[in-house]
N, C-alpha and C. Protein backbone atom coordinates (compact mmCIF):
# COMPACT_ATOMS: atom_id res chain seq x y z
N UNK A 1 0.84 -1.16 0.00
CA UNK A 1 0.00 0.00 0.00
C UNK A 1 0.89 1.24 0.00
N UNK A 2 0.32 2.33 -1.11
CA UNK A 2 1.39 3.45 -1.05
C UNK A 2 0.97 4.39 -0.24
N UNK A 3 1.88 5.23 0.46
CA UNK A 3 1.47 6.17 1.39
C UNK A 3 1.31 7.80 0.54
N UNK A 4 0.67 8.25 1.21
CA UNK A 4 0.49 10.11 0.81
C UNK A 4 2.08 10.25 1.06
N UNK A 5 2.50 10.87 -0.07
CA UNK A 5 3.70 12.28 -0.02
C UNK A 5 3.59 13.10 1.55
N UNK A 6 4.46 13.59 2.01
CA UNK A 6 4.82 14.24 2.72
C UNK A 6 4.35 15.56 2.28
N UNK A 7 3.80 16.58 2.83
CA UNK A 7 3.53 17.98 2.34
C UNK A 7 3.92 18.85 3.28
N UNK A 8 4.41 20.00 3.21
CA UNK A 8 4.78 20.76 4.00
C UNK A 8 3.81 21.70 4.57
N UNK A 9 2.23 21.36 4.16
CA UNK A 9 1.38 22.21 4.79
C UNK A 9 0.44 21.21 5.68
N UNK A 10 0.45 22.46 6.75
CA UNK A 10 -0.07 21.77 7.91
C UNK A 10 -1.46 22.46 8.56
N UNK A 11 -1.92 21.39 8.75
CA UNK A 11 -3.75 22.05 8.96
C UNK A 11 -3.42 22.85 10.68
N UNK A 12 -3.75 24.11 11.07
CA UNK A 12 -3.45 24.96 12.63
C UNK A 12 -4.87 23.68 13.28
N UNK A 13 -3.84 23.78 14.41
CA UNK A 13 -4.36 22.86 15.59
C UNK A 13 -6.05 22.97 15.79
N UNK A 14 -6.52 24.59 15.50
CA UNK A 14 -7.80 24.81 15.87
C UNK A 14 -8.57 24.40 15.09
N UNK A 15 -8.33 24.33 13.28
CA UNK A 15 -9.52 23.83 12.46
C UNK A 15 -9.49 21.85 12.58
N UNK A 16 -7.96 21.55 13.32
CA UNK A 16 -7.85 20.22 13.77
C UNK A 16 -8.76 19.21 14.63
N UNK A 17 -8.97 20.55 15.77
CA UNK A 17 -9.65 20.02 16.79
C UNK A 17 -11.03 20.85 16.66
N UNK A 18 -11.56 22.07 16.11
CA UNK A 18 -13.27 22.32 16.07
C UNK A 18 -13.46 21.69 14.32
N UNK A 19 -12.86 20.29 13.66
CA UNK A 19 -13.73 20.88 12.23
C UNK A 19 -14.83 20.26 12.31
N UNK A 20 -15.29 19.61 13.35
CA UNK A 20 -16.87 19.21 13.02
C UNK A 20 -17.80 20.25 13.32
N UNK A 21 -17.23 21.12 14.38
CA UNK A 21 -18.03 22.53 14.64
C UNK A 21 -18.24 23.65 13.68
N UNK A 22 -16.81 23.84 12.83
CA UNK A 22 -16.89 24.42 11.73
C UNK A 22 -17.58 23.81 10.60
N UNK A 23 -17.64 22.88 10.49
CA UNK A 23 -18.53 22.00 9.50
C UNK A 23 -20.33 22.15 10.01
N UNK A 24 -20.41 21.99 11.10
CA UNK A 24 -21.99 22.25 11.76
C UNK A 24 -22.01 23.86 11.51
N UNK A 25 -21.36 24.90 11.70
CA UNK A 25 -21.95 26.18 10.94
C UNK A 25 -21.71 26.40 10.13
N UNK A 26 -20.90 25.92 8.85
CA UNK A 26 -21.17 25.83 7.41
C UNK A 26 -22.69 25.40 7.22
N UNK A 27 -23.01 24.44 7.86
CA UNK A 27 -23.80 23.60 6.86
C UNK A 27 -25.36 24.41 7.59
N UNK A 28 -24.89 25.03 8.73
CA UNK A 28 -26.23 25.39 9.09
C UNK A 28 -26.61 26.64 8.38
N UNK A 29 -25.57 27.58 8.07
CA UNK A 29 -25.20 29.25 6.97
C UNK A 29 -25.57 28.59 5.73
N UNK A 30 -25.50 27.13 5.09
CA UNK A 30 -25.66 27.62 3.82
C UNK A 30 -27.41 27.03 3.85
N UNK A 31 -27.86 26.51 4.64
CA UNK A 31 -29.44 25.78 4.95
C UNK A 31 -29.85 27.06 5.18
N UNK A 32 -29.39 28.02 5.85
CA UNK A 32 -30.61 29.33 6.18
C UNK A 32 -30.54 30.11 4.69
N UNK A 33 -29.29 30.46 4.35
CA UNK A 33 -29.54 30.96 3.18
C UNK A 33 -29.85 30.59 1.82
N UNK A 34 -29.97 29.50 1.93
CA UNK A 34 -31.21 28.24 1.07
C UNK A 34 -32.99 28.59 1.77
N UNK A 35 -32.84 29.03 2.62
CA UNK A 35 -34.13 29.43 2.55
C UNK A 35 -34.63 30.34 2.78
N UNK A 36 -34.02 31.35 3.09
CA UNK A 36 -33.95 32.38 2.36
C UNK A 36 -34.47 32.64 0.96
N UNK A 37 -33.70 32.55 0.16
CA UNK A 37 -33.62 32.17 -1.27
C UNK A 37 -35.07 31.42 -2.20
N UNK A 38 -35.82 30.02 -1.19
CA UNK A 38 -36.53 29.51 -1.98
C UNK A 38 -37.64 30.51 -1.18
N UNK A 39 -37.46 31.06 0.17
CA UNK A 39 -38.61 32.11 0.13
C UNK A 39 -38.95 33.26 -0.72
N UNK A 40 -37.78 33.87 -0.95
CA UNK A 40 -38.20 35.09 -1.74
C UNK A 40 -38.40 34.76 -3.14
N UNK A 41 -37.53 33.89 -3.66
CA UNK A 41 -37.81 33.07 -5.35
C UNK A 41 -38.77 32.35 -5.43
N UNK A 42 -38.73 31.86 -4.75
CA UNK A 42 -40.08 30.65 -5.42
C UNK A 42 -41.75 31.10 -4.28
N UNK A 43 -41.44 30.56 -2.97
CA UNK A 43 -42.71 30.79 -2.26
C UNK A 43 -43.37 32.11 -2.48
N UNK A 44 -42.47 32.82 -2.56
CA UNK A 44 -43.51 34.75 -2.92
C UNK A 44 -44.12 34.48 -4.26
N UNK A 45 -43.79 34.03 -5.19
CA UNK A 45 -44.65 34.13 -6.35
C UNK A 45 -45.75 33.25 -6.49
N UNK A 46 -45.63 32.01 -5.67
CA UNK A 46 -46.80 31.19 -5.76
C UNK A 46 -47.92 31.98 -4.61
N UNK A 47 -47.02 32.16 -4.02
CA UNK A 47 -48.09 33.21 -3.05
C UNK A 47 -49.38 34.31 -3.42
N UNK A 48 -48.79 34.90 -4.56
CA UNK A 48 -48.84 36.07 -5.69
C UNK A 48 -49.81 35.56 -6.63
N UNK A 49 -49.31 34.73 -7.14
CA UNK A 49 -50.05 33.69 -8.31
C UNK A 49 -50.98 33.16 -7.53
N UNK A 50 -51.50 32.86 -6.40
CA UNK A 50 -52.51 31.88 -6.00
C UNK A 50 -53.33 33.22 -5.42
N UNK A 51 -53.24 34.08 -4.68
CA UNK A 51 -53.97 35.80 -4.54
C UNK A 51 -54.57 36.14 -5.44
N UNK A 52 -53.95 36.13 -6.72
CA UNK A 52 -54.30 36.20 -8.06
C UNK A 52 -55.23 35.92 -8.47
N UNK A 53 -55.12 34.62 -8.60
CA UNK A 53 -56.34 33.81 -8.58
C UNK A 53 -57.88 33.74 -8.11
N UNK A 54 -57.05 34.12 -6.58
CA UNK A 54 -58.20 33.79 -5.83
C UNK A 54 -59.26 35.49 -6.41
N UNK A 55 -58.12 36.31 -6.43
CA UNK A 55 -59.27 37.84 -6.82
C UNK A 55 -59.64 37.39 -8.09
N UNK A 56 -59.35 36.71 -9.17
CA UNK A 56 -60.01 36.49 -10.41
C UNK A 56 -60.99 36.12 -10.26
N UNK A 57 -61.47 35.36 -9.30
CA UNK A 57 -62.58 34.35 -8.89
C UNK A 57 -63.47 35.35 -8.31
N UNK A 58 -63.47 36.22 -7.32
CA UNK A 58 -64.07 37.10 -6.67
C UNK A 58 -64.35 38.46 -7.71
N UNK A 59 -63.65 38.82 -8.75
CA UNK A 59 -64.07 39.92 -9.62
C UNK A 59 -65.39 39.24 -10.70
N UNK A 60 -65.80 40.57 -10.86
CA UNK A 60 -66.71 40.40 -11.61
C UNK A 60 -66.13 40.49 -12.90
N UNK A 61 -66.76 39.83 -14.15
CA UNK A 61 -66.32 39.51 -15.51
C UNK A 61 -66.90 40.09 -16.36
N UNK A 62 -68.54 41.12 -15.74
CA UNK A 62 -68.79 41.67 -16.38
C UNK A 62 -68.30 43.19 -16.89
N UNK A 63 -68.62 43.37 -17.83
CA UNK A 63 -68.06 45.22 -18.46
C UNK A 63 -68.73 45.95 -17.74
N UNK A 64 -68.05 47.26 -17.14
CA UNK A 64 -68.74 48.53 -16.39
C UNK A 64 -69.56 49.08 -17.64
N UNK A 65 -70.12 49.79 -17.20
CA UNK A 65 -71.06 50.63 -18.35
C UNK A 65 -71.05 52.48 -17.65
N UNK A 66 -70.23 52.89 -17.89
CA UNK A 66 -69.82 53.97 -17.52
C UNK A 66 -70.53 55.03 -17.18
N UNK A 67 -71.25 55.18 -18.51
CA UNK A 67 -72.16 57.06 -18.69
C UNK A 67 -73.57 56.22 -18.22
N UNK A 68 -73.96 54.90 -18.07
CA UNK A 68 -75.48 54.49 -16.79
C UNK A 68 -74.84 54.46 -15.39
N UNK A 69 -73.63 53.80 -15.29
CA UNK A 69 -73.37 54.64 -13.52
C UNK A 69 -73.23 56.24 -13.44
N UNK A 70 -72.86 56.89 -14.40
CA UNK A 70 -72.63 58.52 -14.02
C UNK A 70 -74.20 58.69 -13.79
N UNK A 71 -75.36 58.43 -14.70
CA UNK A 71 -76.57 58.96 -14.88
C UNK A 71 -76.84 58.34 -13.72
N UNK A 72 -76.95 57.94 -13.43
CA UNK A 72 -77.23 56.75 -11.93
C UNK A 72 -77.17 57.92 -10.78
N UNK A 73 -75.57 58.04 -10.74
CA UNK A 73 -74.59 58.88 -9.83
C UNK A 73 -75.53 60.34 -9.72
N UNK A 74 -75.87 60.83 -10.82
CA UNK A 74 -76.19 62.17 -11.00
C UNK A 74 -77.83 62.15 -10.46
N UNK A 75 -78.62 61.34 -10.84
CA UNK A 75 -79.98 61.35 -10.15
C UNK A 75 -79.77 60.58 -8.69
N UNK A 76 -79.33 60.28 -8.05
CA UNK A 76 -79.19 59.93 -6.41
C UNK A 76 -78.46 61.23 -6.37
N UNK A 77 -77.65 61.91 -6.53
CA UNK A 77 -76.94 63.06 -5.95
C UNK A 77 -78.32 64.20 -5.82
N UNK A 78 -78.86 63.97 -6.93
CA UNK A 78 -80.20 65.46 -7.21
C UNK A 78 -81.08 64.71 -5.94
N UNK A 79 -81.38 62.93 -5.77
CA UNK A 79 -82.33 62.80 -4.78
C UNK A 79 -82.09 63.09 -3.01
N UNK A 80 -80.81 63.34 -2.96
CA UNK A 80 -79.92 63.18 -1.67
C UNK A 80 -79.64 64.47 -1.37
N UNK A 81 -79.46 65.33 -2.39
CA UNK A 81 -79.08 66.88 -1.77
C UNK A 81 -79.97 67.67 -0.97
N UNK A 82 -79.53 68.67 -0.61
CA UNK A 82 -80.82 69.16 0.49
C UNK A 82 -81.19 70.34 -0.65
N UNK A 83 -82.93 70.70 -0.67
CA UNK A 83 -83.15 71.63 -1.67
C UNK A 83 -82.80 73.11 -1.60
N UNK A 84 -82.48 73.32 -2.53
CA UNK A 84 -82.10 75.00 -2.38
C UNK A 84 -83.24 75.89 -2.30
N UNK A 85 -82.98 76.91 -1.61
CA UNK A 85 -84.03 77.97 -1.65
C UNK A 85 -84.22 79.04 -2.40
């Protein structure tokens, strides 16, 4: 069996003895900012898209008819005002 080469670089005592700790907040930094990420990319738009929806369902589909709400508007305003003297 052949052995590893000799290298002249040497891992400092501290990433020796914490790397499972450093490895547990890697992995926990890149999980938050993974979700992060699928919150604002993905969950906000289905969010958006399904709101959407739901007001499509709740609007009406019919056409306004403009100058019969003004005429509308204009005889309740003449029935509602107080009369002049």
């Amino acid at each position: 069996m052949s052995e590893l080469p000799e290298t002249s670089y040497r891992i400092p005592k501290f990433f020796r003895r914490r790397h499972f700790l450093i490895a547990a907040i890697l992995m926990a930094l890149i999980f938050i900012v993974e979700g992060i990420f699928l919150y604002q990319y993905f969950y906000r738009s289905l969010i958006a898209t399904k709101t959407l929806i739901e007001l499509r369902e709740q609007a009406s589909l019919e056409e306004l008819k403009i100058p019969l709400y003004r005429r509308l508007l204009k005889s309740y305003e003449k029935k509602t005002s107080p009369p002049r003297a």
